[in-house]
PDB file of N, CA and C in Angstrom:
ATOM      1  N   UNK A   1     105.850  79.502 131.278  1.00  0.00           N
ATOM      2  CA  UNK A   1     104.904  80.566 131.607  1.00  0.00           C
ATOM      3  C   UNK A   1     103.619  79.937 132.145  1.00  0.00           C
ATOM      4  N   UNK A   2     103.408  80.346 133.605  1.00  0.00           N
ATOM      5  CA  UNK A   2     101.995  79.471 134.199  1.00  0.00           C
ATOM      6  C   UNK A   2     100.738  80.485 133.435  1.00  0.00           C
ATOM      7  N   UNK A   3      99.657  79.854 133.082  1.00  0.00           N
ATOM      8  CA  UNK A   3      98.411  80.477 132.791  1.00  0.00           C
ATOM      9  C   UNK A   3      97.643  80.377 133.752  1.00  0.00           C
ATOM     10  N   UNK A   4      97.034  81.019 134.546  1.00  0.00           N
ATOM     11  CA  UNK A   4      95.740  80.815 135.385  1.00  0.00           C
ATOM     12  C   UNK A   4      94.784  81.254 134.987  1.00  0.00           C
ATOM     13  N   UNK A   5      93.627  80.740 135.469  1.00  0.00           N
ATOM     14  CA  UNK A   5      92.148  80.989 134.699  1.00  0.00           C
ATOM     15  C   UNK A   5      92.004  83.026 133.988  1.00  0.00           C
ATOM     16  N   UNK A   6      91.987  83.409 134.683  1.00  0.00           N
ATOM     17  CA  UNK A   6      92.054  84.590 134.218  1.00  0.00           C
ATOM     18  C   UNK A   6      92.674  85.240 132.932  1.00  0.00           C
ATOM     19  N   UNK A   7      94.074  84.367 132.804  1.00  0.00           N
ATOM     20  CA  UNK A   7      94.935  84.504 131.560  1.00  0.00           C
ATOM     21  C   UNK A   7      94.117  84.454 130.973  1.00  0.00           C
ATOM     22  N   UNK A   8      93.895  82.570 130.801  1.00  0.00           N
ATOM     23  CA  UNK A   8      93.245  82.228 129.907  1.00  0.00           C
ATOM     24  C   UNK A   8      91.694  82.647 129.160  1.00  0.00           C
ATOM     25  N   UNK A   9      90.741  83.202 130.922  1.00  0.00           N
ATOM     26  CA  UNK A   9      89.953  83.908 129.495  1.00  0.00           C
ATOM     27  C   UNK A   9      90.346  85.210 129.055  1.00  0.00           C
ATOM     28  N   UNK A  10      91.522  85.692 129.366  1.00  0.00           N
ATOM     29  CA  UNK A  10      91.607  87.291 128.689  1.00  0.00           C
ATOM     30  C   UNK A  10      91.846  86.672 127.586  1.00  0.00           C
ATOM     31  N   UNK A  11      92.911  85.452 127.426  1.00  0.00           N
ATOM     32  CA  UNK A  11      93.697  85.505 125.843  1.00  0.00           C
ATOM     33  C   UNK A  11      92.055  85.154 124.673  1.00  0.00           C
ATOM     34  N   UNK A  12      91.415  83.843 125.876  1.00  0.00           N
ATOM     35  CA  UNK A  12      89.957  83.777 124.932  1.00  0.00           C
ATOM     36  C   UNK A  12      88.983  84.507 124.430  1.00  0.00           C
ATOM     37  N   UNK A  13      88.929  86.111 125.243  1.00  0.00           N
ATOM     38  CA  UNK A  13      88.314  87.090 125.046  1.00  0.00           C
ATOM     39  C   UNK A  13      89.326  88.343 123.694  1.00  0.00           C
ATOM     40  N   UNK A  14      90.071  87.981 123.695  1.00  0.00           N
ATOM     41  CA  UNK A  14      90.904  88.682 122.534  1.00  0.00           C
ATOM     42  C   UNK A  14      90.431  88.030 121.277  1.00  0.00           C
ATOM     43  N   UNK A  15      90.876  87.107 121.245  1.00  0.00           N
ATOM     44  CA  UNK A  15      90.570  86.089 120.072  1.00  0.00           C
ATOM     45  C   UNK A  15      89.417  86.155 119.588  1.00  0.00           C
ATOM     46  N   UNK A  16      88.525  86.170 120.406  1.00  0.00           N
ATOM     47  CA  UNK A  16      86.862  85.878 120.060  1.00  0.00           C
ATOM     48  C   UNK A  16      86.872  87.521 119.374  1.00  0.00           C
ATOM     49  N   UNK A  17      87.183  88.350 119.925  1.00  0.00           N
ATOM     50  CA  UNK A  17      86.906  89.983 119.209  1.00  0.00           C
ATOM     51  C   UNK A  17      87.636  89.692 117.991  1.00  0.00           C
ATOM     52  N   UNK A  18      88.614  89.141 117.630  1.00  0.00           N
ATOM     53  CA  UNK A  18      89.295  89.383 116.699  1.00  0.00           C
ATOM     54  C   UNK A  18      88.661  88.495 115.438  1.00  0.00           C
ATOM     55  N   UNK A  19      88.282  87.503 115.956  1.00  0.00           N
ATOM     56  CA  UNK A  19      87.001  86.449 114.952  1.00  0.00           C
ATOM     57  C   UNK A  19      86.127  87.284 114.763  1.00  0.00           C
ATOM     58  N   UNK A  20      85.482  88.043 115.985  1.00  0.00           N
ATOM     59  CA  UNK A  20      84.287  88.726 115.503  1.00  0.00           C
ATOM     60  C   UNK A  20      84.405  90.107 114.097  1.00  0.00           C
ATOM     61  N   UNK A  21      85.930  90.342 114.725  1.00  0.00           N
ATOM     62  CA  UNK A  21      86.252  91.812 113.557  1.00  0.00           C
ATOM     63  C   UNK A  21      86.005  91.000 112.727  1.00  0.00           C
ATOM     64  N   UNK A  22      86.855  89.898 112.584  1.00  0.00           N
ATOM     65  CA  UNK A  22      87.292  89.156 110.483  1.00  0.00           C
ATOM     66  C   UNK A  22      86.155  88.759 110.192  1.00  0.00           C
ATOM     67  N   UNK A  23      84.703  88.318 111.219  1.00  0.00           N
ATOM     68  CA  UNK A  23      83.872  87.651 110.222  1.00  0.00           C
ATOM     69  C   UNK A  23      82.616  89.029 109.911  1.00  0.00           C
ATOM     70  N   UNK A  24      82.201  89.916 110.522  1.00  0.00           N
ATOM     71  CA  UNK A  24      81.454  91.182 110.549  1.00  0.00           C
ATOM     72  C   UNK A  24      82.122  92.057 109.054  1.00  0.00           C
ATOM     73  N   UNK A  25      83.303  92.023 109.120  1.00  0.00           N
ATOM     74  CA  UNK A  25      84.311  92.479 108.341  1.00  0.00           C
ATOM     75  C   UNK A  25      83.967  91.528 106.725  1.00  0.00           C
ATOM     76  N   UNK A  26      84.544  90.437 107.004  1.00  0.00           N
ATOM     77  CA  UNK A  26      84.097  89.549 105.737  1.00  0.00           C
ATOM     78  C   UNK A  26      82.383  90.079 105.389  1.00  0.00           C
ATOM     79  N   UNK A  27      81.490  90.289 106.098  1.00  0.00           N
ATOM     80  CA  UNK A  27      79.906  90.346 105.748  1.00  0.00           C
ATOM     81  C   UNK A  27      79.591  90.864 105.173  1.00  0.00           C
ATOM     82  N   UNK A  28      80.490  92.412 105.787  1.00  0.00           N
ATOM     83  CA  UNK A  28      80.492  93.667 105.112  1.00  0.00           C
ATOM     84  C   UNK A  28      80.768  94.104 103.996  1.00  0.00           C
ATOM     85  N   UNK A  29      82.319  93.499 103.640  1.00  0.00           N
ATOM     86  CA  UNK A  29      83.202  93.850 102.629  1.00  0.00           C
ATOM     87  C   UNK A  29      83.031  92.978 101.540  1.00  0.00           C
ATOM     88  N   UNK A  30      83.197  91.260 102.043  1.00  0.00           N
ATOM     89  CA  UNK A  30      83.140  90.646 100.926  1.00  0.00           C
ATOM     90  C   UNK A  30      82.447  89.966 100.008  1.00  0.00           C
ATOM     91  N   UNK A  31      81.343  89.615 100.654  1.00  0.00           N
ATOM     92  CA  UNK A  31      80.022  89.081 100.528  1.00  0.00           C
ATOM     93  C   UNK A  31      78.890  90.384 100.110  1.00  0.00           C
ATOM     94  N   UNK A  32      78.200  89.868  99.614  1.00  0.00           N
ATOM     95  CA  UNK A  32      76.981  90.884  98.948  1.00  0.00           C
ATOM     96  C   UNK A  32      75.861  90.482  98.580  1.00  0.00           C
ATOM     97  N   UNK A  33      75.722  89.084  98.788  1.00  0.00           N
ATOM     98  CA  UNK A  33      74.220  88.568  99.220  1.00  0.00           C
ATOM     99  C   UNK A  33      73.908  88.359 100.602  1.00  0.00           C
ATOM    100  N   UNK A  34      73.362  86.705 100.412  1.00  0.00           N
ATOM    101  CA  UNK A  34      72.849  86.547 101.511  1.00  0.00           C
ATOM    102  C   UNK A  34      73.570  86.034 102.840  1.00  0.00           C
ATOM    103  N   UNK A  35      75.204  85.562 102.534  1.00  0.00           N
ATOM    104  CA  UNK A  35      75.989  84.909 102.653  1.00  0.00           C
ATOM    105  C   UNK A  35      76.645  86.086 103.702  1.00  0.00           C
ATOM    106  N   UNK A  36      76.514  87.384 103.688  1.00  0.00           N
ATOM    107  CA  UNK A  36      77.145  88.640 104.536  1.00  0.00           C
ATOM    108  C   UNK A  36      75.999  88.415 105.623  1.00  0.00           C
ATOM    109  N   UNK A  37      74.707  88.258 105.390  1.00  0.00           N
ATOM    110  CA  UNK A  37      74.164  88.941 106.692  1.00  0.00           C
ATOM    111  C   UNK A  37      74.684  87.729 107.619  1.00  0.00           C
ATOM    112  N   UNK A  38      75.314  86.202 107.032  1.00  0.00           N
ATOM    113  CA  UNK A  38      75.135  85.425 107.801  1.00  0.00           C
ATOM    114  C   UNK A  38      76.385  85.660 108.621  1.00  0.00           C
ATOM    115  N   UNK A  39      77.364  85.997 108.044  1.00  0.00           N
ATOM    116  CA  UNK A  39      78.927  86.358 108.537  1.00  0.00           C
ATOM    117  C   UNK A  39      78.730  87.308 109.120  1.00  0.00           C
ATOM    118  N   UNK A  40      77.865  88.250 109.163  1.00  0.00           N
ATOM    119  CA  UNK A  40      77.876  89.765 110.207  1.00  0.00           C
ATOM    120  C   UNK A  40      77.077  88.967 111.544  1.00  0.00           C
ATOM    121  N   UNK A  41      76.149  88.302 111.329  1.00  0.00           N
ATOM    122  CA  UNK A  41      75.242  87.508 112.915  1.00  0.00           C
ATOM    123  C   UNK A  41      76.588  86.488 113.503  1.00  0.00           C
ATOM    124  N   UNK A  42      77.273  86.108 112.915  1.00  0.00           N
ATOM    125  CA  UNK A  42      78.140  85.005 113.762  1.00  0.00           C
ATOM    126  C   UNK A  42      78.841  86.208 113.958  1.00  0.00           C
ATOM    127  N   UNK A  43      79.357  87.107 113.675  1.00  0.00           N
ATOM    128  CA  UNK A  43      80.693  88.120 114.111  1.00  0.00           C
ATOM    129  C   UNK A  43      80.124  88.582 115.244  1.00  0.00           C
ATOM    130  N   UNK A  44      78.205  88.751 115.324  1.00  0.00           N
ATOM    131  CA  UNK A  44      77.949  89.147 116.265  1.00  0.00           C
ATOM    132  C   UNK A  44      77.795  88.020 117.413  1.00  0.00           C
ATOM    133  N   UNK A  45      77.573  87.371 117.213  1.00  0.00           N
ATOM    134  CA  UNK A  45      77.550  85.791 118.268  1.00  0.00           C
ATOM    135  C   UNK A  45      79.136  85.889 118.812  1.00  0.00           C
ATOM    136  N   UNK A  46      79.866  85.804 118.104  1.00  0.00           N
ATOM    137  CA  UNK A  46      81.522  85.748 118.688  1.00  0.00           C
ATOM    138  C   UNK A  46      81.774  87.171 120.154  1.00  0.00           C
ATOM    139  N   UNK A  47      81.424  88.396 119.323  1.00  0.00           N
ATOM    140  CA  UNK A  47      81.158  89.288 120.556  1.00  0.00           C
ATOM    141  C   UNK A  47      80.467  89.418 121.482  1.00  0.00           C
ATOM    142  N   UNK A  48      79.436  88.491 121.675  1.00  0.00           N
ATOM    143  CA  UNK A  48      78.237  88.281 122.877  1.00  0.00           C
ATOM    144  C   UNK A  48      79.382  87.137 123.634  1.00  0.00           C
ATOM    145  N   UNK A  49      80.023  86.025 123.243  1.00  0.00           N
ATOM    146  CA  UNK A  49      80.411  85.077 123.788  1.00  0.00           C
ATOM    147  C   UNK A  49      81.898  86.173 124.381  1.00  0.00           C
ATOM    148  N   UNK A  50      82.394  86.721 123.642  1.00  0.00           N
ATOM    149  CA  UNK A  50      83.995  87.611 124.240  1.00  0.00           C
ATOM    150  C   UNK A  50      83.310  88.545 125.429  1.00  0.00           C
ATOM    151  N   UNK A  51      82.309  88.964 125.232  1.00  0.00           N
ATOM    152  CA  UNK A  51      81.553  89.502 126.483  1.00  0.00           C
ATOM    153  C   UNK A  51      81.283  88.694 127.260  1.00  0.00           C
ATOM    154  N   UNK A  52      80.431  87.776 127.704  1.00  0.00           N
ATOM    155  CA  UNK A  52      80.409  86.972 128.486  1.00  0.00           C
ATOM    156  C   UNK A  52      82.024  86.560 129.221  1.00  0.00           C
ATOM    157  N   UNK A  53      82.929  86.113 128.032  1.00  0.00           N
ATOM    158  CA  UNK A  53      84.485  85.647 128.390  1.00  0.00           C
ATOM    159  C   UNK A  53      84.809  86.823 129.640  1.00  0.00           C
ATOM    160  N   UNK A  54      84.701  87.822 129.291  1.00  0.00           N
ATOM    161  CA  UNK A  54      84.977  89.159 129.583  1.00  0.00           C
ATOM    162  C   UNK A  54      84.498  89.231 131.242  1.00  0.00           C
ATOM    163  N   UNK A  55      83.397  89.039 131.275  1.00  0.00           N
ATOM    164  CA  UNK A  55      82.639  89.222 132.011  1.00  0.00           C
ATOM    165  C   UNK A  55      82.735  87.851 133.561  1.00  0.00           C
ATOM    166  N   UNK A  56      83.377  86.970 133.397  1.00  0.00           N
ATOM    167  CA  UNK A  56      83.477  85.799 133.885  1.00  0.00           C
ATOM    168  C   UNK A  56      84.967  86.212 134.543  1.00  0.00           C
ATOM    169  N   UNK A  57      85.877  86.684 133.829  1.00  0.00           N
ATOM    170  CA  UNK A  57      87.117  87.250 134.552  1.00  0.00           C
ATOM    171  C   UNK A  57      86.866  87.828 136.117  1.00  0.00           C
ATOM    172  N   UNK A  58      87.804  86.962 136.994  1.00  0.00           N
ATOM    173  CA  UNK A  58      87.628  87.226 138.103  1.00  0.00           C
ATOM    174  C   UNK A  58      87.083  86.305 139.230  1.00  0.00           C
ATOM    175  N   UNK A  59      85.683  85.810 138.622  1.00  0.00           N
ATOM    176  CA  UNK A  59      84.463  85.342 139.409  1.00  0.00           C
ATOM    177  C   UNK A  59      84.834  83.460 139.270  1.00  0.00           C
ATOM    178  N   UNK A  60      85.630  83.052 138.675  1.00  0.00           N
ATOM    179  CA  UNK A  60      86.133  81.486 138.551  1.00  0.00           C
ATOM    180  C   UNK A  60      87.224  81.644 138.787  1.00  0.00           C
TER     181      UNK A  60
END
């Protein structure tokens, strides 16, 4: 199966949302100090970067 750039960032732009669900998710649910807000800011860092991924489709 050939990958060309595009594959590859769709499959990288999946992934990154799906890090972002489990760690926003972990912040939320499992954590209850200070240790959640830090897992909800990287869940949000992961979705700024799957946007960007997102966003690059096409243009390379």
């Amino acid at each position: 199966m050939a990958m060309n750039k595009n594959t590859v960032l769709s499959w990288a732009t999946f992934i990154m949302v799906l890090m972002g669900i489990l760690l926003c998710s972990l912040g939320a649910f499992r954590y209850d100090d200070i240790a959640g807000w830090g897992f909800g800011a990287v869940g949000v860092g992961f979705f700024a970067v799957a946007w960007v991924f997102n966003a690059l489709k096409g243009r390379v």
